[in-house]
C-alpha atoms as a PDB file:
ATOM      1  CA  UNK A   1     -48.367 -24.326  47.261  1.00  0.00           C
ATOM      2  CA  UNK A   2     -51.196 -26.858  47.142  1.00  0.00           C
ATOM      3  CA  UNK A   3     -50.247 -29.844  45.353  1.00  0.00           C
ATOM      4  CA  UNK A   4     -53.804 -30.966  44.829  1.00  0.00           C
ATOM      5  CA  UNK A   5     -55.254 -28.060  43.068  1.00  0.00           C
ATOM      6  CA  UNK A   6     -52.229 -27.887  40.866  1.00  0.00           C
ATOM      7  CA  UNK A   7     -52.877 -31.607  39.702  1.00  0.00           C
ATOM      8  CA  UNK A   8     -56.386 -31.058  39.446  1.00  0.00           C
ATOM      9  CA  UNK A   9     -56.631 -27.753  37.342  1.00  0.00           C
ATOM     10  CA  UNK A  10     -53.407 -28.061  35.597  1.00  0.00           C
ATOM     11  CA  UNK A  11     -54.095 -31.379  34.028  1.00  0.00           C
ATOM     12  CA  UNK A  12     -56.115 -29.955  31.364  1.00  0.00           C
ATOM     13  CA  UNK A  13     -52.977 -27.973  29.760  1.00  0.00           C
ATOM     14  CA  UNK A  14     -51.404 -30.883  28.145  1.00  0.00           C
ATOM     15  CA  UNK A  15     -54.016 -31.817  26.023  1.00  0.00           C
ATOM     16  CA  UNK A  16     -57.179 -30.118  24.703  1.00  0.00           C
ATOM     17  CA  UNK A  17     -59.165 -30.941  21.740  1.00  0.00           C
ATOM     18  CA  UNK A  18     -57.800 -28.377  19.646  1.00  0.00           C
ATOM     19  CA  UNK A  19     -54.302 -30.159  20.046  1.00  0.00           C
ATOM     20  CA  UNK A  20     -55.873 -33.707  19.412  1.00  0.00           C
ATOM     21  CA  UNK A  21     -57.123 -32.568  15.701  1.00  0.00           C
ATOM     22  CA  UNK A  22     -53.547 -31.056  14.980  1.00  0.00           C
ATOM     23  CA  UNK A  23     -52.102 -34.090  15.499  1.00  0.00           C
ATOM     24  CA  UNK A  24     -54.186 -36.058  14.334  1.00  0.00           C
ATOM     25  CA  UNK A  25     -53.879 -33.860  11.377  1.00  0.00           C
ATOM     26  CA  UNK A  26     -50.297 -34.558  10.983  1.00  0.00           C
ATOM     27  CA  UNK A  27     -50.538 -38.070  11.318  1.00  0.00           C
ATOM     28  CA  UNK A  28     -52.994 -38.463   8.419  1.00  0.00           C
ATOM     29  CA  UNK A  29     -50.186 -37.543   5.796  1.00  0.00           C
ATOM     30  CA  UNK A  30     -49.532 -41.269   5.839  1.00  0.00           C
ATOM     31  CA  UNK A  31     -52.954 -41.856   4.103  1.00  0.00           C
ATOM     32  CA  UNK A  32     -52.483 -38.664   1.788  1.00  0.00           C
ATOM     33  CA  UNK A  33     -49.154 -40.013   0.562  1.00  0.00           C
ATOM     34  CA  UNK A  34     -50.499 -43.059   0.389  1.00  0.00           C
ATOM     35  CA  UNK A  35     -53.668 -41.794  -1.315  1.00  0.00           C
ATOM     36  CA  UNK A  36     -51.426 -39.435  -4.202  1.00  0.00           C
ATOM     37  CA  UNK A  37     -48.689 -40.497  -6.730  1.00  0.00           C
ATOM     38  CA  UNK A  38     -45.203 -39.840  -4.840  1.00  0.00           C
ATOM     39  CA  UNK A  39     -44.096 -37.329  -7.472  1.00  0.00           C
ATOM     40  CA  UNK A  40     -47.284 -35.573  -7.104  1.00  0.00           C
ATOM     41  CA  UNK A  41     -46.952 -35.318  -3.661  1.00  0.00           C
ATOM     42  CA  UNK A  42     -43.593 -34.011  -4.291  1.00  0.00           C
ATOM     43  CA  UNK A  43     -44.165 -31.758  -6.607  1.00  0.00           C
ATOM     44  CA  UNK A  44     -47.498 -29.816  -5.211  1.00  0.00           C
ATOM     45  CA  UNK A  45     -48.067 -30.612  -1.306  1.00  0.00           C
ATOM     46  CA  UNK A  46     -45.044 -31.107   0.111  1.00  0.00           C
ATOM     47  CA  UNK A  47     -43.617 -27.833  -1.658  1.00  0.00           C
ATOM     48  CA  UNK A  48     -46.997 -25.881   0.158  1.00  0.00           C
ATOM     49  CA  UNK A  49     -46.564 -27.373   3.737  1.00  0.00           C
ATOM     50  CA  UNK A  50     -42.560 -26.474   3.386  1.00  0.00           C
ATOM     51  CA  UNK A  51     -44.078 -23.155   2.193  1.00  0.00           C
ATOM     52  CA  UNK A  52     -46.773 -22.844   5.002  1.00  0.00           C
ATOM     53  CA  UNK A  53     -43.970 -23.727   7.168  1.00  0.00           C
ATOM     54  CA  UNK A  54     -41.548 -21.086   6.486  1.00  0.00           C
ATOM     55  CA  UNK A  55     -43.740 -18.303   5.836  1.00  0.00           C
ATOM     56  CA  UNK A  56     -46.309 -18.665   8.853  1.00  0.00           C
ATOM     57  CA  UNK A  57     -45.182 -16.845  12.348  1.00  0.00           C
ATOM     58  CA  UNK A  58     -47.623 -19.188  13.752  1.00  0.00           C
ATOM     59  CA  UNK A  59     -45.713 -21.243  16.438  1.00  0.00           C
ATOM     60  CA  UNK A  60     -48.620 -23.852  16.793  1.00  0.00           C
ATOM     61  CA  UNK A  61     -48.945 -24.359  12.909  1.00  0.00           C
ATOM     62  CA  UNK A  62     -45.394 -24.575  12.465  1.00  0.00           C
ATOM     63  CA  UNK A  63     -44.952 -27.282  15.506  1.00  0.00           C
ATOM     64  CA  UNK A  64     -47.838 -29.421  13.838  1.00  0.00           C
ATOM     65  CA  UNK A  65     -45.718 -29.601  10.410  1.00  0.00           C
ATOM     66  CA  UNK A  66     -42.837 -30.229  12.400  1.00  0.00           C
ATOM     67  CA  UNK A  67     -44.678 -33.965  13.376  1.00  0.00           C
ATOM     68  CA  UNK A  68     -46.155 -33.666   9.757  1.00  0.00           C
ATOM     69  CA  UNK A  69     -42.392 -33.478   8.348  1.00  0.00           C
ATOM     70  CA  UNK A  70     -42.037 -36.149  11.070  1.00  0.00           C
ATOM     71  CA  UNK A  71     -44.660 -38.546   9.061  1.00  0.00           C
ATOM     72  CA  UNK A  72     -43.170 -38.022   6.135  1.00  0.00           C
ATOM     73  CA  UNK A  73     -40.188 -38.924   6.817  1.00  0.00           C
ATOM     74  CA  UNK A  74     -41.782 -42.354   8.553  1.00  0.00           C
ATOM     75  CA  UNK A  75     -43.680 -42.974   4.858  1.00  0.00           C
ATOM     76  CA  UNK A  76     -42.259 -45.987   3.253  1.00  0.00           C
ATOM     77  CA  UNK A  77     -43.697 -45.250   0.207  1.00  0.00           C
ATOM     78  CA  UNK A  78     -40.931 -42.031   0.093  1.00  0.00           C
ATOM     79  CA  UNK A  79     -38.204 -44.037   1.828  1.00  0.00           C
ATOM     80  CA  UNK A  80     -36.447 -44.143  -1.537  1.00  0.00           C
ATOM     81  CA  UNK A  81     -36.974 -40.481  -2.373  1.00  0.00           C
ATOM     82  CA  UNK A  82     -33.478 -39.315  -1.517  1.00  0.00           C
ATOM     83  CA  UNK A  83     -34.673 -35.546  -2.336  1.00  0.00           C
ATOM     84  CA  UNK A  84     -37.748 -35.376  -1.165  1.00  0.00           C
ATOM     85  CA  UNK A  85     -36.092 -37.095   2.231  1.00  0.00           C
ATOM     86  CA  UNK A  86     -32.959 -34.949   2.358  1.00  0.00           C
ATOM     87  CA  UNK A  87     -35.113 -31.707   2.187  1.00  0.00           C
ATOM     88  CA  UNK A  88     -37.305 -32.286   5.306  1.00  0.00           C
ATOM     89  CA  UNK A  89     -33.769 -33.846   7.054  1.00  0.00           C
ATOM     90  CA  UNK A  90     -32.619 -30.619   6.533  1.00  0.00           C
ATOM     91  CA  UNK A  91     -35.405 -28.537   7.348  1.00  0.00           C
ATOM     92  CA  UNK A  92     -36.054 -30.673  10.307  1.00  0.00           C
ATOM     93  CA  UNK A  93     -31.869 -30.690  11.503  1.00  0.00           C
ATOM     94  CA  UNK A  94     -32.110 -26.876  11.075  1.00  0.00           C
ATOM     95  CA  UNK A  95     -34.941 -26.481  13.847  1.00  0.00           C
ATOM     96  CA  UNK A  96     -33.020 -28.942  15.758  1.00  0.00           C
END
């Protein structure tokens, strides 16, 4: 086992750019929420990305909407949206 080449080549597998524009996908929702009306947001893209979620076998896709659901739940714009908030708890306790 040689420590060095592990560091060296291995370093590379816990980020890639690929990764980077997921995330930084999921972080945007901040700016889309902030961008839409709230009950717009609840009533057309969250329902999709919930949708996307459940329906897609995809393990990276559903990981990124994981942090997305994460982001949403951070908004304070839908801090007082009890049912918007108590879906993605749920959704987000189930994975748990």
């Amino acid at each position: 086992y040689d420590s060095s080449f592990l560091s060296i080549s291995a370093i590379h597998l816990f980020s890639d750019n690929v990764h980077a524009v997921r995330r930084a996908c999921a972080e945007s929702i901040s700016s889309v929420i902030d961008a839409m009306d709230v009950d717009e947001f609840k009533s057309e893209l969250l329902p999709s990305l919930i949708s996307l979620y459940s329906s897609c076998g995809n393990y990276q896709i559903q990981s990124n909407l994981l942090y997305t659901f994460q982001n949403v739940l951070l908004s304070p714009k839908l801090s007082s949206s009890l049912d918007c908030v108590t879906e993605i708890q749920t959704l987000l306790i189930k994975e748990l």
